[in-house]
C-alpha atoms as a PDB file:
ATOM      1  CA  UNK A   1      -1.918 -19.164  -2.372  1.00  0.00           C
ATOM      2  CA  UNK A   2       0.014 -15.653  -1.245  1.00  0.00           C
ATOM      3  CA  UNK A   3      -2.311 -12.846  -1.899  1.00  0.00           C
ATOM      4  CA  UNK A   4      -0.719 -10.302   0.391  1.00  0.00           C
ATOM      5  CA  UNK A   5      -0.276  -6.992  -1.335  1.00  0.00           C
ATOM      6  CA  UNK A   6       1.291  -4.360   0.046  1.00  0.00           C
ATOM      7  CA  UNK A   7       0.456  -0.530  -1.068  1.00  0.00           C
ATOM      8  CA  UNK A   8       2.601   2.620  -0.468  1.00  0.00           C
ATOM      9  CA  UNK A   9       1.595   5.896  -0.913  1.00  0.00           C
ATOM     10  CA  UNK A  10       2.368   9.275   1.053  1.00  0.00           C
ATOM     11  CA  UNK A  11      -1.182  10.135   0.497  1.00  0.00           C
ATOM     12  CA  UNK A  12      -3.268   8.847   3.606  1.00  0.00           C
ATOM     13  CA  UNK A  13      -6.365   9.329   1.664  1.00  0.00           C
ATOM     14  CA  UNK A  14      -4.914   7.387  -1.036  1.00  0.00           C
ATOM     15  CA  UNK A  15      -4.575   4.564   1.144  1.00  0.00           C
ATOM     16  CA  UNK A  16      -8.042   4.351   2.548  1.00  0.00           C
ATOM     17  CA  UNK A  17      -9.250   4.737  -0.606  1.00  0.00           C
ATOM     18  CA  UNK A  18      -6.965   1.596  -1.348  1.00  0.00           C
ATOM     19  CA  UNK A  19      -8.349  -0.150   1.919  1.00  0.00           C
ATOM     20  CA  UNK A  20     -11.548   0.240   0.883  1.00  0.00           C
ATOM     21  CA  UNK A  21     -11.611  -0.995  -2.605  1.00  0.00           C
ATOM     22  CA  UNK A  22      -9.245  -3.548  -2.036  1.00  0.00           C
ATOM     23  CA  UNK A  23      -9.080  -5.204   1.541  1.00  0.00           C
ATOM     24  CA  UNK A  24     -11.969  -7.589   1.091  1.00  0.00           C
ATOM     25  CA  UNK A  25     -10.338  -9.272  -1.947  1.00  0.00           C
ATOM     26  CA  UNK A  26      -6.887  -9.150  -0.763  1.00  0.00           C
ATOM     27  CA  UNK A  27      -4.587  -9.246   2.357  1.00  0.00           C
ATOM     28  CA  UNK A  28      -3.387  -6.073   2.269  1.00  0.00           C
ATOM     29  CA  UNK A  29      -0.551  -3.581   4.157  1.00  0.00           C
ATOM     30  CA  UNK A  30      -0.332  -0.444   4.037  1.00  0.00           C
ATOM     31  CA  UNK A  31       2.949   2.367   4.567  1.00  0.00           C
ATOM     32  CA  UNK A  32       2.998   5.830   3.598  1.00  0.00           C
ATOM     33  CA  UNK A  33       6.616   6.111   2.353  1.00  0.00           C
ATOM     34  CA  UNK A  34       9.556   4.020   0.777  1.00  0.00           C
ATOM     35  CA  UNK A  35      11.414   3.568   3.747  1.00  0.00           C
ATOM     36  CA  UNK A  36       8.288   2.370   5.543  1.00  0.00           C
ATOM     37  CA  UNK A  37       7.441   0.271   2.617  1.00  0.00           C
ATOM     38  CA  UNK A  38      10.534  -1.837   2.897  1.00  0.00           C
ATOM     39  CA  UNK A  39      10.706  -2.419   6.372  1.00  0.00           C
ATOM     40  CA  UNK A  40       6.992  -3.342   5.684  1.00  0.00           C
ATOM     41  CA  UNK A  41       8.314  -5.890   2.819  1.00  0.00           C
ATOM     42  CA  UNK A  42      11.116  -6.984   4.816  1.00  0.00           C
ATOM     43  CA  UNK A  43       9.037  -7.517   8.079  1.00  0.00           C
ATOM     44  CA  UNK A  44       5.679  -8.926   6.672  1.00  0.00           C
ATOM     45  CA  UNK A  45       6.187 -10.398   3.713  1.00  0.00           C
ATOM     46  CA  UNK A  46       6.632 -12.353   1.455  1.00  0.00           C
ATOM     47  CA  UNK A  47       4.195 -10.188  -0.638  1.00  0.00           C
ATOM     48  CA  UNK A  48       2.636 -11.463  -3.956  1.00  0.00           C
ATOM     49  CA  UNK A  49       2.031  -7.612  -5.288  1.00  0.00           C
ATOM     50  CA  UNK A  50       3.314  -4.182  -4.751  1.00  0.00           C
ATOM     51  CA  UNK A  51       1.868  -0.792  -5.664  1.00  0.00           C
ATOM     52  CA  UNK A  52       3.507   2.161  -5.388  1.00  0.00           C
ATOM     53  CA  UNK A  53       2.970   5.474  -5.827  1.00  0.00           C
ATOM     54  CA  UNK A  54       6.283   7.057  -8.076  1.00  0.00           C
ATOM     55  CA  UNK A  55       5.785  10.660  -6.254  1.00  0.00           C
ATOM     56  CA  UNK A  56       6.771  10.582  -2.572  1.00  0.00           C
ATOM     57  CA  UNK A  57       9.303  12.878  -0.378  1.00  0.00           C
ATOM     58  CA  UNK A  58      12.938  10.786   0.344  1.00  0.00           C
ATOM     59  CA  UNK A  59      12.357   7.815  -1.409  1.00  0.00           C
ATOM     60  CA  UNK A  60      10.113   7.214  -4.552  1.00  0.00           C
ATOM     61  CA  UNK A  61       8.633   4.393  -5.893  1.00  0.00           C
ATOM     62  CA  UNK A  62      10.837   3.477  -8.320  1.00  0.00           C
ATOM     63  CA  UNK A  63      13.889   3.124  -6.236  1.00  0.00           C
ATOM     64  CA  UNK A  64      11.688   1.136  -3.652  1.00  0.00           C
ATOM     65  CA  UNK A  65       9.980  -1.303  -5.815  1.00  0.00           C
ATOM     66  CA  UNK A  66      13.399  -1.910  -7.125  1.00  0.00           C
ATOM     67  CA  UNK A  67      14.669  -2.542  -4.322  1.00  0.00           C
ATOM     68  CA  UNK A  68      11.822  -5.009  -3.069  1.00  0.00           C
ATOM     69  CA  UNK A  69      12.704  -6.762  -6.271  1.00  0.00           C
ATOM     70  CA  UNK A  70      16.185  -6.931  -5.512  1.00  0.00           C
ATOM     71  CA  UNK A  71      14.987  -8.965  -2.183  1.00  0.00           C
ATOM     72  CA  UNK A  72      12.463 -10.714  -3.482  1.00  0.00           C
ATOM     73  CA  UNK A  73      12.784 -11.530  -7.562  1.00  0.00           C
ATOM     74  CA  UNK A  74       9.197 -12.919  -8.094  1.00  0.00           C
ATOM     75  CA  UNK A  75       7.418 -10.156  -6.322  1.00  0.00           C
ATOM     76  CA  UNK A  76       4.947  -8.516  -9.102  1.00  0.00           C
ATOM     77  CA  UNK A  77       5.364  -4.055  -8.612  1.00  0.00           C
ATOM     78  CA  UNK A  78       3.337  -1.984  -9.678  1.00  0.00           C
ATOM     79  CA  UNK A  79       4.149   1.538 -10.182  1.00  0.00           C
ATOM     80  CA  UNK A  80       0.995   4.295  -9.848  1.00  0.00           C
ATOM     81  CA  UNK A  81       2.230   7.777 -11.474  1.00  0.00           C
ATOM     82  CA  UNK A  82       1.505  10.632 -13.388  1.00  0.00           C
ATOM     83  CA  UNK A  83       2.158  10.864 -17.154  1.00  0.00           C
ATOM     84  CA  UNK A  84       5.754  12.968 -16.788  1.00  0.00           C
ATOM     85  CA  UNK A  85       7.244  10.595 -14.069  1.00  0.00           C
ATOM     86  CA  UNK A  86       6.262   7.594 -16.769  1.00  0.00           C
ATOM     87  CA  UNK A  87       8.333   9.496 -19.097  1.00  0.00           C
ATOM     88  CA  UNK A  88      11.264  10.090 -16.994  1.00  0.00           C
ATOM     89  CA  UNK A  89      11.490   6.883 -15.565  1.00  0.00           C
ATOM     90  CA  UNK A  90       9.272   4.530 -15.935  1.00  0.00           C
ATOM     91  CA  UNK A  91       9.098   3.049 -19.543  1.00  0.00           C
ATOM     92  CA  UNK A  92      12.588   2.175 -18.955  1.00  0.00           C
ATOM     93  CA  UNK A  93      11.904   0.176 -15.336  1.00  0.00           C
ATOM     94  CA  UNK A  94       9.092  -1.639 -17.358  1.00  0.00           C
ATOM     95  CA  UNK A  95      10.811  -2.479 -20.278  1.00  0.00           C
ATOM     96  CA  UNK A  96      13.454  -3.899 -18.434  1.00  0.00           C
ATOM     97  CA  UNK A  97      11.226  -5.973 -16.171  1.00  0.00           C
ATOM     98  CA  UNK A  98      11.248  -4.111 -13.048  1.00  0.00           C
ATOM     99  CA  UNK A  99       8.128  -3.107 -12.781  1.00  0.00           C
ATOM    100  CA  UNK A 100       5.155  -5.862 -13.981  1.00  0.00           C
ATOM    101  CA  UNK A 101       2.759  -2.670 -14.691  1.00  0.00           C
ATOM    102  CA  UNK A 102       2.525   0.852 -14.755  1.00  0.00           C
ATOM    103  CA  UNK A 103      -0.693   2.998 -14.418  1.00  0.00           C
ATOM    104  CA  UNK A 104      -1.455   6.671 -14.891  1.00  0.00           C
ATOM    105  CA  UNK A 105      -3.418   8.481 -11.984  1.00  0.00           C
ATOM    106  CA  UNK A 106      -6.234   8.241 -11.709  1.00  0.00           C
ATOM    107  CA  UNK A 107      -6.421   4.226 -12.059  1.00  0.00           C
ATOM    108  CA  UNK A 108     -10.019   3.333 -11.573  1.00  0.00           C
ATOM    109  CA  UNK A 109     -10.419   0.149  -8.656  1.00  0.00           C
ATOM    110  CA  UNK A 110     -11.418  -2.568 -11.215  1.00  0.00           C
ATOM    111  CA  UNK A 111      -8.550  -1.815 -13.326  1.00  0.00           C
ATOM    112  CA  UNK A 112      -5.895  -1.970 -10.279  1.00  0.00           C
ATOM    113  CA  UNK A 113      -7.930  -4.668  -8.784  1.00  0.00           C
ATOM    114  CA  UNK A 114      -7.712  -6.681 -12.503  1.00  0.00           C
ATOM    115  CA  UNK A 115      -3.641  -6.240 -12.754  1.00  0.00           C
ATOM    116  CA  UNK A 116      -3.165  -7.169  -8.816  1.00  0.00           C
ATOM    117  CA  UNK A 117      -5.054 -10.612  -9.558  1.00  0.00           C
ATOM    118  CA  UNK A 118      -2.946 -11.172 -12.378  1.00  0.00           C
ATOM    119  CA  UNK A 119       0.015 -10.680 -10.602  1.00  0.00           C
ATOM    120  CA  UNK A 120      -1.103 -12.564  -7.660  1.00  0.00           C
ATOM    121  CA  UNK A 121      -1.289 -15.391 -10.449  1.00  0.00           C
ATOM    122  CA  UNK A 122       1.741 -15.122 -12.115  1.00  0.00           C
ATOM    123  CA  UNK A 123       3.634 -14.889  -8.258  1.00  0.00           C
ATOM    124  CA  UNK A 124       1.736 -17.808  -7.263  1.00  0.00           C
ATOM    125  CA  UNK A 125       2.511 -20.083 -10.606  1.00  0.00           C
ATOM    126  CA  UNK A 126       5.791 -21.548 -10.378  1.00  0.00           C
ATOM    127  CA  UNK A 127       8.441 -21.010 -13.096  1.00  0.00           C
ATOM    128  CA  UNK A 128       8.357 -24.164 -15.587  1.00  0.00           C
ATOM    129  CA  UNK A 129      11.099 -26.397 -15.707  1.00  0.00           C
ATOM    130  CA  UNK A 130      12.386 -27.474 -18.561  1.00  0.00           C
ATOM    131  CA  UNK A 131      11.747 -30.905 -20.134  1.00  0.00           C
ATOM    132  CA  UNK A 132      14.791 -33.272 -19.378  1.00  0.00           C
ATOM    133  CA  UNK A 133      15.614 -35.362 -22.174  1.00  0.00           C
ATOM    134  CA  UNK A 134      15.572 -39.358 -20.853  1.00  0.00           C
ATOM    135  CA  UNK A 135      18.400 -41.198 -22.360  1.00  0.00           C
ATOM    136  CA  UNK A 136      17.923 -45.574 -22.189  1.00  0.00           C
END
């Protein structure tokens, strides 16, 4: 079962907050921008879970969990971000299936922890097939 996660965030104390609540439960990776974060997904992965933080200089997380998702489909994101960027942005990624969630800052460790094991589930369940009809 894949339960690497990988969290971005330009915030270093972000992160070790991150690695602290999370890195016992999880195999996680760390990178402190988008462009770090892909070549983190790209290099590492595959990855089960994403979190990223919408807010960060060049890239933001938007644009790089969509792109993750553009190189690997079943890859669960989740987008951390304040209540403005959800409004500009982000109900539309989520409604269109971009994103699997989308918290407000402060998220609180068991309810980030709760949504990565969920996606770590859903990544890790394979896709039903349909039931083929059998013809004698």
């Amino acid at each position: 079962m894949n339960r690497k996660i990988l969290c971005v965030d330009d915030d270093e104390s972000i992160l070790k907050g991150m690695h602290l609540h999370l890195s016992r439960e999880f195999d996680l990776s760390t990178a402190t921008s988008g462009d770090e974060g892909l070549k983190t997904f790209e290099q590492d992965g595959p990855f089960a879970v994403v979190v990223g933080d919408m807010r960060m200089p060049g890239m933001d997380g938007a644009e790089m969990l969509k792109r993750m998702k553009d190189v690997d489909p079943k890859v669960k994101s989740i987008l951390l971000t304040g209540h403005a960027d959800f409004e500009v942005g982000g109900a539309d990624l989520l409604q269109s299936g971009q994103l699997f969630r989308i918290f407000t800052k402060p998220c609180s460790p068991p309810k980030l922890k709760s949504a990565i094991e969920r996606g770590i589930h859903e990544y890790n369940t394979p896709d039903e097939e349909p039931e083929q009809e059998v013809h004698y």
